[in-house]
C-alpha atoms as a PDB file:
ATOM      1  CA  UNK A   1     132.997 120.276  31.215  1.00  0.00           C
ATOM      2  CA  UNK A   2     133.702 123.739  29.637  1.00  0.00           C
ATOM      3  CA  UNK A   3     132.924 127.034  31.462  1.00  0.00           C
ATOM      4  CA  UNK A   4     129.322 127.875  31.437  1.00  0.00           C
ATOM      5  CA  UNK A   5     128.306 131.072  29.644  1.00  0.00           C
ATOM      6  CA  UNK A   6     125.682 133.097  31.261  1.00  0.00           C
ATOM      7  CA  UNK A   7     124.423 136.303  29.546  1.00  0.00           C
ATOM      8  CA  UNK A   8     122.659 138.440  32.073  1.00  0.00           C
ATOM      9  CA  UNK A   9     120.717 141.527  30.731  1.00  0.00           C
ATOM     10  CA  UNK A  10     118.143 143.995  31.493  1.00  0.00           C
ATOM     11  CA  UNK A  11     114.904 144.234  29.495  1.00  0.00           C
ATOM     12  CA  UNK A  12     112.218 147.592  29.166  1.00  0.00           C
ATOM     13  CA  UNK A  13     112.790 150.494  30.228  1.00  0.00           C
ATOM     14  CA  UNK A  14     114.728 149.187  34.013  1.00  0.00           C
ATOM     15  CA  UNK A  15     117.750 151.635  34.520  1.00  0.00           C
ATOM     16  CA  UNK A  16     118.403 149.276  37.665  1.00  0.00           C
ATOM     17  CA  UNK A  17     121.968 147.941  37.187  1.00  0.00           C
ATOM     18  CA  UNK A  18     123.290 146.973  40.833  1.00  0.00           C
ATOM     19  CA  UNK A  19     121.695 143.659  41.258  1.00  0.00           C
ATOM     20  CA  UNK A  20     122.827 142.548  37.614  1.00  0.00           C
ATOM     21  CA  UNK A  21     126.205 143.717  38.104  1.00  0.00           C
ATOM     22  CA  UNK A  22     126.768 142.346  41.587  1.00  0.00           C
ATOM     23  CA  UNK A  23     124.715 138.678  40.381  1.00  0.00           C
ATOM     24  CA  UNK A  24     127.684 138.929  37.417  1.00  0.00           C
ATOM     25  CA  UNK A  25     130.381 139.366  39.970  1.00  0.00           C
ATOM     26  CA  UNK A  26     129.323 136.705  41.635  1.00  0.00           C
ATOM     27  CA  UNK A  27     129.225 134.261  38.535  1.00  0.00           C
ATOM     28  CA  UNK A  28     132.751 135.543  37.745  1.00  0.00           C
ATOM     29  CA  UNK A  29     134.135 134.543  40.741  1.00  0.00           C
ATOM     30  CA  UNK A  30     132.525 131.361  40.283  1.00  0.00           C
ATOM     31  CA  UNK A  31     134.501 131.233  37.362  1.00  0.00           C
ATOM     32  CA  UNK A  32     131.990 131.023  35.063  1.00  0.00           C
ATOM     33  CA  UNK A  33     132.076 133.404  31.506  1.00  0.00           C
ATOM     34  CA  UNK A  34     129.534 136.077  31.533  1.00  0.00           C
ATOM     35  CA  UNK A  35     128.451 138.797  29.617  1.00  0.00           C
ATOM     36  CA  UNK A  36     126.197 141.687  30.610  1.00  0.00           C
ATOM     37  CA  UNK A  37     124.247 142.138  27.637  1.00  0.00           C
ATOM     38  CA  UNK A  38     122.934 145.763  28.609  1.00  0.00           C
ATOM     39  CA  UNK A  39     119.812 147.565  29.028  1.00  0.00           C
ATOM     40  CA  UNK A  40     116.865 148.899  27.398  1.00  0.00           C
ATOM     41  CA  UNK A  41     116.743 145.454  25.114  1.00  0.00           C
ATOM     42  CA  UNK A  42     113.292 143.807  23.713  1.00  0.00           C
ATOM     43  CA  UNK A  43     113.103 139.846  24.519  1.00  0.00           C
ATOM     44  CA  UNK A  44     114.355 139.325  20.727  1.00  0.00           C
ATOM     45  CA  UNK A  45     117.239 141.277  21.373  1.00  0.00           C
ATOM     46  CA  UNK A  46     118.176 139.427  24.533  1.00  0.00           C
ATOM     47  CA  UNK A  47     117.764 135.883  22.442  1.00  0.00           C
ATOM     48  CA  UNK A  48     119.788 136.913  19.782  1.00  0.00           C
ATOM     49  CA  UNK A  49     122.684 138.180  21.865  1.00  0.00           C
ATOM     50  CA  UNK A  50     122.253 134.860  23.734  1.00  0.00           C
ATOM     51  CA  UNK A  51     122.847 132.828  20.190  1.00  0.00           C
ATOM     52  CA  UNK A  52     125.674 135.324  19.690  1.00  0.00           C
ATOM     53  CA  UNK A  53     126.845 134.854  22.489  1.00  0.00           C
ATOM     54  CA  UNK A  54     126.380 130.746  22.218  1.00  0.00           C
ATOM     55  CA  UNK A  55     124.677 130.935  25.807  1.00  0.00           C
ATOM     56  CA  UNK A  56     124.258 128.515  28.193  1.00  0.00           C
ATOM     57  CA  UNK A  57     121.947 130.578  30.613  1.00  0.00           C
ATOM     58  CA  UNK A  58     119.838 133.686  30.129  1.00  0.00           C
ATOM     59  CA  UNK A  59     119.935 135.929  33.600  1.00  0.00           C
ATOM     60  CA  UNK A  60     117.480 138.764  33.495  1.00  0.00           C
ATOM     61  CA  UNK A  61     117.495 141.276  35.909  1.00  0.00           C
ATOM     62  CA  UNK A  62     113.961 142.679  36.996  1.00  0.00           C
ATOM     63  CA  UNK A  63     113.624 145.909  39.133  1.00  0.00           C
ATOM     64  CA  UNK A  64     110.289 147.038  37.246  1.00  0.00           C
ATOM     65  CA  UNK A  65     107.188 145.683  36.873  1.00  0.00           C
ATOM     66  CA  UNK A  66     107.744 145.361  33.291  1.00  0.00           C
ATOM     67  CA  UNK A  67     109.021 141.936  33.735  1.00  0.00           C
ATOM     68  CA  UNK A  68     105.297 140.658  33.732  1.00  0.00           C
ATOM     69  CA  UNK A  69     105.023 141.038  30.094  1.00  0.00           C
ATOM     70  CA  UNK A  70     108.209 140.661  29.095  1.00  0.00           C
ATOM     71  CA  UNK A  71     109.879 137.615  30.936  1.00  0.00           C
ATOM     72  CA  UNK A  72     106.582 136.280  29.076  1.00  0.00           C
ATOM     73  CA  UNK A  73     107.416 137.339  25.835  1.00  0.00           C
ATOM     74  CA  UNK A  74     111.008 136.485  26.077  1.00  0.00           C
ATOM     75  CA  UNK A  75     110.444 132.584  27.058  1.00  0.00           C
ATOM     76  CA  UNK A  76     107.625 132.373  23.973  1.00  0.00           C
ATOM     77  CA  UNK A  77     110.671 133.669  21.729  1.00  0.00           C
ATOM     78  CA  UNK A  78     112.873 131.020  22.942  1.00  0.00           C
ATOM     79  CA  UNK A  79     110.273 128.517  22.153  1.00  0.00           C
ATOM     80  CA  UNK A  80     109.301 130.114  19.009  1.00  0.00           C
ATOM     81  CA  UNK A  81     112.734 129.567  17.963  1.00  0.00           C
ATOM     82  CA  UNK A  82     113.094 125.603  18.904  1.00  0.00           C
ATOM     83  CA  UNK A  83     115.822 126.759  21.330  1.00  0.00           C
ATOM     84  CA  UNK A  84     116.409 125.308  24.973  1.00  0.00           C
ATOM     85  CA  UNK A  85     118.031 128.329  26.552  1.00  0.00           C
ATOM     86  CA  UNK A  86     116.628 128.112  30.709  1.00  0.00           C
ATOM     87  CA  UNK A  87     116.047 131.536  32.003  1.00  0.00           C
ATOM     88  CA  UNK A  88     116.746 132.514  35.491  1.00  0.00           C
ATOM     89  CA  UNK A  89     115.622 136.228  36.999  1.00  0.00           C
ATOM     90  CA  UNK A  90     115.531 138.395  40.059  1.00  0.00           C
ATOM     91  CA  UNK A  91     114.798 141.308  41.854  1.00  0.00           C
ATOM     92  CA  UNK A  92     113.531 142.618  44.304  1.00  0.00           C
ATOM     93  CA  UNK A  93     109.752 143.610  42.812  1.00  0.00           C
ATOM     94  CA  UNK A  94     109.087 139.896  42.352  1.00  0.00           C
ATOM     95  CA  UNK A  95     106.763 138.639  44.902  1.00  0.00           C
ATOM     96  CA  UNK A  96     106.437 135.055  45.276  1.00  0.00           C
ATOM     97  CA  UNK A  97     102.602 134.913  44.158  1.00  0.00           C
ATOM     98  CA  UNK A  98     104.487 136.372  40.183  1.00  0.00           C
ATOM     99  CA  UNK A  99     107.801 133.974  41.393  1.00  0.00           C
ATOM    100  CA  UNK A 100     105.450 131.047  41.069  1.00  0.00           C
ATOM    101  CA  UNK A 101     103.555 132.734  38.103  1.00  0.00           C
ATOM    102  CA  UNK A 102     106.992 132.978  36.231  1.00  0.00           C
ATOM    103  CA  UNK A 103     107.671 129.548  36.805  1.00  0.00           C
ATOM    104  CA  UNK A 104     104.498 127.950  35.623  1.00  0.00           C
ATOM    105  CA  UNK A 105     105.288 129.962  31.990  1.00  0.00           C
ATOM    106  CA  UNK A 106     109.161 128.183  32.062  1.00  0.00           C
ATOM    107  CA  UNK A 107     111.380 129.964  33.839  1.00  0.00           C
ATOM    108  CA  UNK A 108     113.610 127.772  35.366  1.00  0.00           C
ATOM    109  CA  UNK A 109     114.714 130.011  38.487  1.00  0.00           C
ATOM    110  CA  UNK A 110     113.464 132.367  40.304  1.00  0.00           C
ATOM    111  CA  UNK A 111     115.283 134.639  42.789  1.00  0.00           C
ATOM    112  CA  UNK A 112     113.990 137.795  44.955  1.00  0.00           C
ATOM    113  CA  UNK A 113     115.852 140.164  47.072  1.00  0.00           C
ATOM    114  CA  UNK A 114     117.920 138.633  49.987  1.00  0.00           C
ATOM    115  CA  UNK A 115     119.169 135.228  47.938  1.00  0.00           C
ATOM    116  CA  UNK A 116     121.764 133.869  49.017  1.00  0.00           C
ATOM    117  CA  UNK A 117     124.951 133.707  46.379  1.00  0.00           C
ATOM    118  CA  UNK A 118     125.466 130.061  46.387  1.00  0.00           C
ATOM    119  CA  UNK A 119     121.626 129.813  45.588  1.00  0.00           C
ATOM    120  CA  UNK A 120     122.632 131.670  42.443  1.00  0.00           C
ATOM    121  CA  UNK A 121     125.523 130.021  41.772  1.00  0.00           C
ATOM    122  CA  UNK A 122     124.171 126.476  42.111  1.00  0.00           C
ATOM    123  CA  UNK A 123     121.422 127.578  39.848  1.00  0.00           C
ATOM    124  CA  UNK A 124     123.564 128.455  37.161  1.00  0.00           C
ATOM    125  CA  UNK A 125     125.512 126.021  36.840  1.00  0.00           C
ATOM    126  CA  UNK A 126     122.532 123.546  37.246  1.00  0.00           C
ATOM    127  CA  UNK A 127     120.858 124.849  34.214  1.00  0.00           C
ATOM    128  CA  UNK A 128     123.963 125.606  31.797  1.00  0.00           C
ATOM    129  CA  UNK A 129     124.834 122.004  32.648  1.00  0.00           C
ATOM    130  CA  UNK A 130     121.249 120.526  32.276  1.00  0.00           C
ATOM    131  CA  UNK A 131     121.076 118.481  35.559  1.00  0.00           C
END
């Protein structure tokens, strides 16, 4: 199978890089291909970097209670736009009341603070590969 491309990016107003940089190290040395799309995007922005980016896997990082609305908004523009891109996200502001939340709208995986790396890892390449 080819590598599996993960984009990982951070959506709102969230300034808090760490846990997507150290969750794209991690991929990495999993030797998978990612790309950190960036802060400050909308959910359309993160799709369309995603199709630019031909991703496998969409990783968003949430640190802010933002991601209520907008993981939400981001899986009903995936859907709007026929695609079948799984989402993952973490961070530590996600209880597991939202973590189950979150997963009854379609997000495929849901991490908090204190997950383990192969959790991640397995995750990832779960999804990009469809299994």
């Amino acid at each position: 199978m080819a590598q599996e491309r993960i984009v990982l990016a951070i959506m709102g107003i969230d300034q808090h890089e760490n846990g997507v940089v150290a969750v794209g190290r991690i991929l990495r040395e999993a030797q998978m291909s990612v790309s950190y799309l960036g802060k400050l995007l909308s959910p359309a922005q993160v799709v369309d970097r995603a199709l630019d980016q031909d991703a496998d896997v969409i990783g968003i990082s949430c640190h802010s209670w933002e991601y209520q609305t907008l993981v939400p908004e981001l899986i009903t523009e995936i859907k709007n736009r026929g695609l079948n891109i799984p989402v993952m996200i973490g961070g530590s502001v996600i209880t597991g009341d939202d973590a189950a939340a979150m997963r009854d709208l379609g997000v495929a995986a849901v991490f908090g603070a204190g997950s383990r790396d192969e959790e991640i890892i397995d995750a990832a390449r779960s999804l990009a590969r469809r299994e």
